[in-house]
N, C-alpha and C. Protein backbone atom coordinates (compact mmCIF):
# COMPACT_ATOMS: atom_id res chain seq x y z
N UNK A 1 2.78 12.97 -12.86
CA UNK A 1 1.74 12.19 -12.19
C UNK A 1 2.38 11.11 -11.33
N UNK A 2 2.04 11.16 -9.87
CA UNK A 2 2.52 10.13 -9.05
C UNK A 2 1.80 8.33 -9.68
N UNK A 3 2.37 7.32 -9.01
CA UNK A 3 1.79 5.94 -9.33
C UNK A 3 1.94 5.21 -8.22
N UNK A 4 1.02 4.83 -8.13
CA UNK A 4 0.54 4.11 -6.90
C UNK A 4 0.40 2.25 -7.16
N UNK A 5 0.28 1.47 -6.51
CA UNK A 5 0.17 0.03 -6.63
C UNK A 5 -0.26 -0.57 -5.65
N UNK A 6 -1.75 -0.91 -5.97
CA UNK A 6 -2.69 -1.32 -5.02
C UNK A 6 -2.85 -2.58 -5.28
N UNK A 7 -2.50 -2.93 -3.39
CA UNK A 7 -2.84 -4.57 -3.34
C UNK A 7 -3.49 -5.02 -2.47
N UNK A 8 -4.75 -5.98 -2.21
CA UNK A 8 -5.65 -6.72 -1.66
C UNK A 8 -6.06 -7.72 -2.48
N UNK A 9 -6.48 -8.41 -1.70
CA UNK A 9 -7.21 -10.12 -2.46
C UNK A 9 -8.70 -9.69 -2.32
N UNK A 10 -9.25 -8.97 -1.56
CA UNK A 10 -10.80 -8.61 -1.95
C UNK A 10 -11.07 -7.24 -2.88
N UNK A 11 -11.85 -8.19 -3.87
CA UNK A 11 -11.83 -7.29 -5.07
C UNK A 11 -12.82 -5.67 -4.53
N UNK A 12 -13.87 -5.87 -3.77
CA UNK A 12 -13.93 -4.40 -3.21
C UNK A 12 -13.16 -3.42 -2.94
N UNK A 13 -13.14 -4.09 -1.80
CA UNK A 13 -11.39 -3.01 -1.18
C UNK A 13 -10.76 -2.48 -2.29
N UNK A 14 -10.05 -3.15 -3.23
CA UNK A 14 -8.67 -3.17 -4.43
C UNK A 14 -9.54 -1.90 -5.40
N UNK A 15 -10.95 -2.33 -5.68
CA UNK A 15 -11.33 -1.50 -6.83
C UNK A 15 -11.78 -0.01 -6.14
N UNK A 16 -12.02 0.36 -4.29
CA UNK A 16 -12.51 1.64 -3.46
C UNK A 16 -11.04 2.03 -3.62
N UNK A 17 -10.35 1.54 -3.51
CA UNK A 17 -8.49 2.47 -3.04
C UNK A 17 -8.01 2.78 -4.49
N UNK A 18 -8.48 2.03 -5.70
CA UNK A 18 -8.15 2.34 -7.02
C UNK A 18 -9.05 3.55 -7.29
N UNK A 19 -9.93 3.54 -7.42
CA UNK A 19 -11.57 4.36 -7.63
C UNK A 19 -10.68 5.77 -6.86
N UNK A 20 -10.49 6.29 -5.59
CA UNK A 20 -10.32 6.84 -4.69
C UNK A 20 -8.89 7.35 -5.51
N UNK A 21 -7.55 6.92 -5.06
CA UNK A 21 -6.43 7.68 -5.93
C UNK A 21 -6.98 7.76 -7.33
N UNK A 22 -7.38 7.41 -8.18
CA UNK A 22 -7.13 7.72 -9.29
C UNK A 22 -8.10 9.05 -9.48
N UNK A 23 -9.08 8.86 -8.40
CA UNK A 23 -9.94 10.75 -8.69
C UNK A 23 -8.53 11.93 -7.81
N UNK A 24 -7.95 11.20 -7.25
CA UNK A 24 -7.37 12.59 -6.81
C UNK A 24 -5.98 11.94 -7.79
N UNK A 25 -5.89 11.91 -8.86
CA UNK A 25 -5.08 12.14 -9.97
C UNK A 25 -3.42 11.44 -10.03
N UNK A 26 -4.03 9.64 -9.08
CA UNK A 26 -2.62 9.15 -9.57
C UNK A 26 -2.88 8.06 -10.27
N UNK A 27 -2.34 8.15 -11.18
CA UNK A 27 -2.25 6.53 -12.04
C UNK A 27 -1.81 5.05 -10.96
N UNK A 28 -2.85 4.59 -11.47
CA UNK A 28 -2.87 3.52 -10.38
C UNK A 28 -2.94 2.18 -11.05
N UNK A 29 -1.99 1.13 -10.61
CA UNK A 29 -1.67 0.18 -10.69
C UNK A 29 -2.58 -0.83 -9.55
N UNK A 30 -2.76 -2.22 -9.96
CA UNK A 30 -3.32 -3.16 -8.68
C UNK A 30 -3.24 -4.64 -9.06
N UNK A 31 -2.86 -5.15 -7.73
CA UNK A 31 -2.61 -6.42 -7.83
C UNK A 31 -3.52 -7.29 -6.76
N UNK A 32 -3.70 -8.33 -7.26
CA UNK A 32 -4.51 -9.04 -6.12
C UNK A 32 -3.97 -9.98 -5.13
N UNK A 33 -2.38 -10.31 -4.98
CA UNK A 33 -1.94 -11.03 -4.02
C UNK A 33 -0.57 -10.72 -4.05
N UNK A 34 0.37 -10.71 -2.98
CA UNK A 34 1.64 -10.40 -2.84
C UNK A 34 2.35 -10.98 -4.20
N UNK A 35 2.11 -12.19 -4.70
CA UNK A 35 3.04 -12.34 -5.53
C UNK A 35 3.11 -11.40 -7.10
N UNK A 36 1.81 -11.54 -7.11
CA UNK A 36 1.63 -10.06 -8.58
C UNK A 36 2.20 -9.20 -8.17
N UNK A 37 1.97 -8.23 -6.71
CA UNK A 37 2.62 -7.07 -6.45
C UNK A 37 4.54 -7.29 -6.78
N UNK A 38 4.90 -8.10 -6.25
CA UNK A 38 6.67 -8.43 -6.20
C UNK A 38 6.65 -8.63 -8.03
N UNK A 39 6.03 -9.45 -9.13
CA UNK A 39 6.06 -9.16 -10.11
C UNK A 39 6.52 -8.18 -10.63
N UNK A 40 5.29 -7.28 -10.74
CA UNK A 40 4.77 -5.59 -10.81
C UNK A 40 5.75 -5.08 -10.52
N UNK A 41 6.13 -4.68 -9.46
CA UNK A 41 7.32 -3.76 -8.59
C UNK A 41 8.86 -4.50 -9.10
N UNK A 42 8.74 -5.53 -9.78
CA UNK A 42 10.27 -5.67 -10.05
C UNK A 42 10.07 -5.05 -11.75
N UNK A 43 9.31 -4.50 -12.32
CA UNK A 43 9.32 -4.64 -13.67
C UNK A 43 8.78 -2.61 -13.60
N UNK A 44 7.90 -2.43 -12.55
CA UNK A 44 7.83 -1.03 -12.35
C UNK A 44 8.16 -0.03 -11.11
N UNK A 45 7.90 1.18 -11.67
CA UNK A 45 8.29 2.25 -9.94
C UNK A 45 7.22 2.60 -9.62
N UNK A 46 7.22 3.18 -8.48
CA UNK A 46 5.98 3.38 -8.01
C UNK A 46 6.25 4.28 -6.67
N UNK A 47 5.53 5.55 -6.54
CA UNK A 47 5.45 6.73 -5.78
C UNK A 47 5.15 5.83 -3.95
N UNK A 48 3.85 4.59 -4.41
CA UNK A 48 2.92 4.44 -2.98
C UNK A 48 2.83 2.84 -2.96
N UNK A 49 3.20 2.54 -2.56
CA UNK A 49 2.24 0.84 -2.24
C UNK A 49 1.40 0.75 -0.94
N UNK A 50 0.19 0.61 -1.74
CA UNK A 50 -1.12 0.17 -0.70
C UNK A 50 -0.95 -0.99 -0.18
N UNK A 51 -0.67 -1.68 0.69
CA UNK A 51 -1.00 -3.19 0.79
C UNK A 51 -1.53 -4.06 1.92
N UNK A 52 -2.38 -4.89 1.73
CA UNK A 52 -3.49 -5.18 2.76
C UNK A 52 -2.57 -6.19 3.20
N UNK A 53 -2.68 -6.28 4.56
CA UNK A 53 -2.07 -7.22 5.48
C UNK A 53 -2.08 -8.74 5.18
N UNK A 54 -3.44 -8.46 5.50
CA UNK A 54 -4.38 -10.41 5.32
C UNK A 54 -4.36 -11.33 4.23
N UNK A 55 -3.53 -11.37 3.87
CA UNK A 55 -3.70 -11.82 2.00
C UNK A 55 -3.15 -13.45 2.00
N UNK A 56 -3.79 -14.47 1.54
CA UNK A 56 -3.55 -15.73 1.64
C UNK A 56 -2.02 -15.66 0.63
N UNK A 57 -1.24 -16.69 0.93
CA UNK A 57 -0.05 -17.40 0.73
C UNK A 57 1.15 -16.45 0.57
N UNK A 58 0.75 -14.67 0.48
CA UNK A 58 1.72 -14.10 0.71
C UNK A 58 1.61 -12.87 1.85
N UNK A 59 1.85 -13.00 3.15
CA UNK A 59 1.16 -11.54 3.60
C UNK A 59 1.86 -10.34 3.33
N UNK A 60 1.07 -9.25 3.45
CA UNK A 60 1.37 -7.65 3.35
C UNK A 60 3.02 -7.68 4.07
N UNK A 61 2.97 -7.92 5.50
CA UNK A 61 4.36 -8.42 5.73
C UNK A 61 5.32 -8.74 5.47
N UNK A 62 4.92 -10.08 4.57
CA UNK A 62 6.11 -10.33 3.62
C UNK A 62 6.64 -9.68 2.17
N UNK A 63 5.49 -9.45 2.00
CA UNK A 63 5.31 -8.77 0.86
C UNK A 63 6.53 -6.90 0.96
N UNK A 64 6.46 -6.54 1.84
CA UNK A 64 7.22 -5.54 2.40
C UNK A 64 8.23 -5.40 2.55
N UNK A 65 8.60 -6.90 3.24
CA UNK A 65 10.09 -7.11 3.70
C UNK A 65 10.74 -7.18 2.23
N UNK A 66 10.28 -7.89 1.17
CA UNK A 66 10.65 -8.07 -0.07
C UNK A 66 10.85 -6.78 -0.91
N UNK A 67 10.18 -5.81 -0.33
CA UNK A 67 9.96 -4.69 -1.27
C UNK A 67 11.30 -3.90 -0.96
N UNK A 68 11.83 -4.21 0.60
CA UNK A 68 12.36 -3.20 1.06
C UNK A 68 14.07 -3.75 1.00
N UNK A 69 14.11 -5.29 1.32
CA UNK A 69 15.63 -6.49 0.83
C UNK A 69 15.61 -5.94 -0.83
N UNK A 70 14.64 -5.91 -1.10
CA UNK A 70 14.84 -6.05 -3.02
C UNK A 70 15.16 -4.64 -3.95
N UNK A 71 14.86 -3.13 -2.90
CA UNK A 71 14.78 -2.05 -3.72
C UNK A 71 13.65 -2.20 -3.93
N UNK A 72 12.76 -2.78 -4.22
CA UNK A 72 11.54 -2.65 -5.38
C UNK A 72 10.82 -1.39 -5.31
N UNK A 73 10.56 -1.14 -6.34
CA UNK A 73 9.39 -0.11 -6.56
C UNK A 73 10.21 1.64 -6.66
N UNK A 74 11.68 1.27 -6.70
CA UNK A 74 12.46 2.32 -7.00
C UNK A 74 12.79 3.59 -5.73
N UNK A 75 13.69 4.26 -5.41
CA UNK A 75 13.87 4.70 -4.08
C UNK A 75 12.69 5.66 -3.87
N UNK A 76 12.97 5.92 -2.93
CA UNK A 76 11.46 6.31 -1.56
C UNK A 76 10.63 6.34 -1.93
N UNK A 77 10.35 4.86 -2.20
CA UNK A 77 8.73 4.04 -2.71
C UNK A 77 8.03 3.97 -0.96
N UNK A 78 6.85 4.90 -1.22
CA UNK A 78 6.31 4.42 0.59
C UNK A 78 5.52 3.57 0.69
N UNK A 79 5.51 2.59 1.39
CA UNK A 79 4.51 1.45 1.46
C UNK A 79 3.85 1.84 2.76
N UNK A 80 2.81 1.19 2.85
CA UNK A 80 1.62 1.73 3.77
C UNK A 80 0.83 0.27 3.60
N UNK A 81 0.43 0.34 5.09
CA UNK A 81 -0.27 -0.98 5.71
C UNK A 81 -1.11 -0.91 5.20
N UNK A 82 -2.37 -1.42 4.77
CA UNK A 82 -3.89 -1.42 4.59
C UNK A 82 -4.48 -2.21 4.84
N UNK A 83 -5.12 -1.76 6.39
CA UNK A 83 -5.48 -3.32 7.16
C UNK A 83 -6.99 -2.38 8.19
N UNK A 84 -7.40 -3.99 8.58
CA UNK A 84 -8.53 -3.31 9.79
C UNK A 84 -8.07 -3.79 11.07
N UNK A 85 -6.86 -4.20 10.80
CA UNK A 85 -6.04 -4.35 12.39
C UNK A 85 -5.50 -3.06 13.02
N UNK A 86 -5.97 -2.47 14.20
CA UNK A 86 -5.65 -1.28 14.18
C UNK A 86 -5.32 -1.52 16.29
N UNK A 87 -5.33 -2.36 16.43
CA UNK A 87 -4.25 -2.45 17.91
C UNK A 87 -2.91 -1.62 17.89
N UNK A 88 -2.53 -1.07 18.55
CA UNK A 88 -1.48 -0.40 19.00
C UNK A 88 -0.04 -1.40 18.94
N UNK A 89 -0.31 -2.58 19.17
CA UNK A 89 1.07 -3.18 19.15
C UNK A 89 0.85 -3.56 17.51
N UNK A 90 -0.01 -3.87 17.24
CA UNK A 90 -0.51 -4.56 15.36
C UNK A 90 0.41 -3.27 14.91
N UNK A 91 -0.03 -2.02 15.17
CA UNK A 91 0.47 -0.95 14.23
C UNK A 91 1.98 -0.72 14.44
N UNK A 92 2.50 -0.50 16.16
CA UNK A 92 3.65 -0.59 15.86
C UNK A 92 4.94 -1.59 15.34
N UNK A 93 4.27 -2.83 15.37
CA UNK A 93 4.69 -4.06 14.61
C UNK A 93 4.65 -4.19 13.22
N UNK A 94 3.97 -3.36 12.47
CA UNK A 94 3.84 -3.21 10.86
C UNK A 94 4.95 -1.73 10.71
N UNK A 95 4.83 -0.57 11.39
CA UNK A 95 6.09 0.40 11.22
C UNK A 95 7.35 -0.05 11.50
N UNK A 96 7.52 -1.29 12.45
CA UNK A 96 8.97 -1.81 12.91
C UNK A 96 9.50 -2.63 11.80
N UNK A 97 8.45 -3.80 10.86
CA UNK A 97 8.87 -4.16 10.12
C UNK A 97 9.29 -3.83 8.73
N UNK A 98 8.90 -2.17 8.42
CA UNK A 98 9.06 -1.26 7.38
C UNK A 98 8.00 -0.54 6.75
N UNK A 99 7.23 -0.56 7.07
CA UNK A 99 5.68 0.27 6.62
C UNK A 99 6.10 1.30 7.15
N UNK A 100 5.83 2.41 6.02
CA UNK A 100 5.92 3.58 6.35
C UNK A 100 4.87 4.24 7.17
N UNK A 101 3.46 3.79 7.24
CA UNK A 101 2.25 3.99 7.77
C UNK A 101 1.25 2.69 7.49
N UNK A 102 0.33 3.59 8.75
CA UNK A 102 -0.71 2.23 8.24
C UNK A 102 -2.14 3.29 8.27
N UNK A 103 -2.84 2.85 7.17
CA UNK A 103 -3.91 3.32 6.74
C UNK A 103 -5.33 2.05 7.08
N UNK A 104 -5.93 2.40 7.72
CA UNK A 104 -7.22 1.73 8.26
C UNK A 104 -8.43 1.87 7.27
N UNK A 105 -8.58 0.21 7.15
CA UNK A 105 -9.91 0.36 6.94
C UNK A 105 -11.36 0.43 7.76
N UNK A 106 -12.45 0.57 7.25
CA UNK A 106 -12.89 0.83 5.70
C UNK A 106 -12.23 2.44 5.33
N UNK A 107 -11.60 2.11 4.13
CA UNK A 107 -10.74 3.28 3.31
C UNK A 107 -12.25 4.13 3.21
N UNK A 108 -11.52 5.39 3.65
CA UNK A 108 -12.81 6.70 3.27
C UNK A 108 -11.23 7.60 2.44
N UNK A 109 -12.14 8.48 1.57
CA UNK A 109 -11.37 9.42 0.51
C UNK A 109 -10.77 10.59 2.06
N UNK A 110 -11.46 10.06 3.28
CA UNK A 110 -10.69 11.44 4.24
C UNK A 110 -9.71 10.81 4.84
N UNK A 111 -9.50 9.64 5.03
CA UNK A 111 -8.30 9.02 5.85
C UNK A 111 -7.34 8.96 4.59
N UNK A 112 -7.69 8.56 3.61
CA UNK A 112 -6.66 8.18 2.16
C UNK A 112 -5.64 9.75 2.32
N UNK A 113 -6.65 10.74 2.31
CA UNK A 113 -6.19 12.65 1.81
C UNK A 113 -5.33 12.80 3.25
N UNK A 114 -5.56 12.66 3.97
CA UNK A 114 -4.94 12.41 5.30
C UNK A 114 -3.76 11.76 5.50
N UNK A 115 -3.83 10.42 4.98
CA UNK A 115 -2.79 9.82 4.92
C UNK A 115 -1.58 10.41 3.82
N UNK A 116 -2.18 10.52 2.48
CA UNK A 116 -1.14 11.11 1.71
C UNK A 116 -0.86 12.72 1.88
N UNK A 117 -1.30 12.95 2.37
CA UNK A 117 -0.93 14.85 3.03
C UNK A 117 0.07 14.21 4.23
N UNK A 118 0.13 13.39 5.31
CA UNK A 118 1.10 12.96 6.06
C UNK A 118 2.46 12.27 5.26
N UNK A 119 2.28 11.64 4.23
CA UNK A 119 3.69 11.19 4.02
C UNK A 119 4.29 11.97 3.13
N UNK A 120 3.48 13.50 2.77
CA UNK A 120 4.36 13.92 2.05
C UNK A 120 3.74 14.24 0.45
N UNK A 121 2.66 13.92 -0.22
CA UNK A 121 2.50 13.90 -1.31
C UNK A 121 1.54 14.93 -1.62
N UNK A 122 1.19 15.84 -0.67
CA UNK A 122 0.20 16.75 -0.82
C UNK A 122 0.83 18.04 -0.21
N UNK A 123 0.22 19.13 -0.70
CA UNK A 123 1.16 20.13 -0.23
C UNK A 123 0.15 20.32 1.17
């Protein structure tokens, strides 16, 4: 079973992207602000990190750069944007800084299946 680690500060969002992987069968982890996630990920591994951009005192950004200086989350952990910033320079500015993808909200179960059939986790 893959594991995933979902992070946003709005408890909607956090509990649709949890709700959503865990029916298509990954054990899912979630945190509500960059610093739980860097916690989490130094203590576990993890297949996916979800993580929302916008997040007060730590952003998705930083949160990334840390994931990616630190190892965290164990090798080819893919992290993925999860944002409703979806500008062309926004997106290629989140892949330059190490996001493997960026996944747009509002999360639907067809962009999620989409997204994880693109990086690889679906046949």
């Amino acid at each position: 079973m893959r594991t995933a680690l979902v992070v946003d500060d709005n408890d909607i969002n956090r509990i649709l992207a949890v709700k959503l992987l865990s029916k298509a069968e990954w054990t899912v982890a979630e945190a509500s602000c960059g610093e739980d996630a860097i916690t989490w990920l130094r203590a576990n591994t993890a297949d996916l990190v979800l993580l929302d951009i916008s997040m007060p005192t730590m952003s998705g950004q930083d949160v990334c750069r840390l994931i990616r200086e630190g190892g965290l989350g164990g090798a080819g952990v893919k992290v993925v944007a999860y944002t409703a910033h979806a500008m062309n320079q926004e997106v290629t500015e989140f892949l330059s800084s190490g996001f493997d993808t960026v996944l747009l909200k509002p999360l639907s179960r067809g962009r999620l299946s989409e997204m994880l059939t693109n990086q690889g986790f679906c046949p």
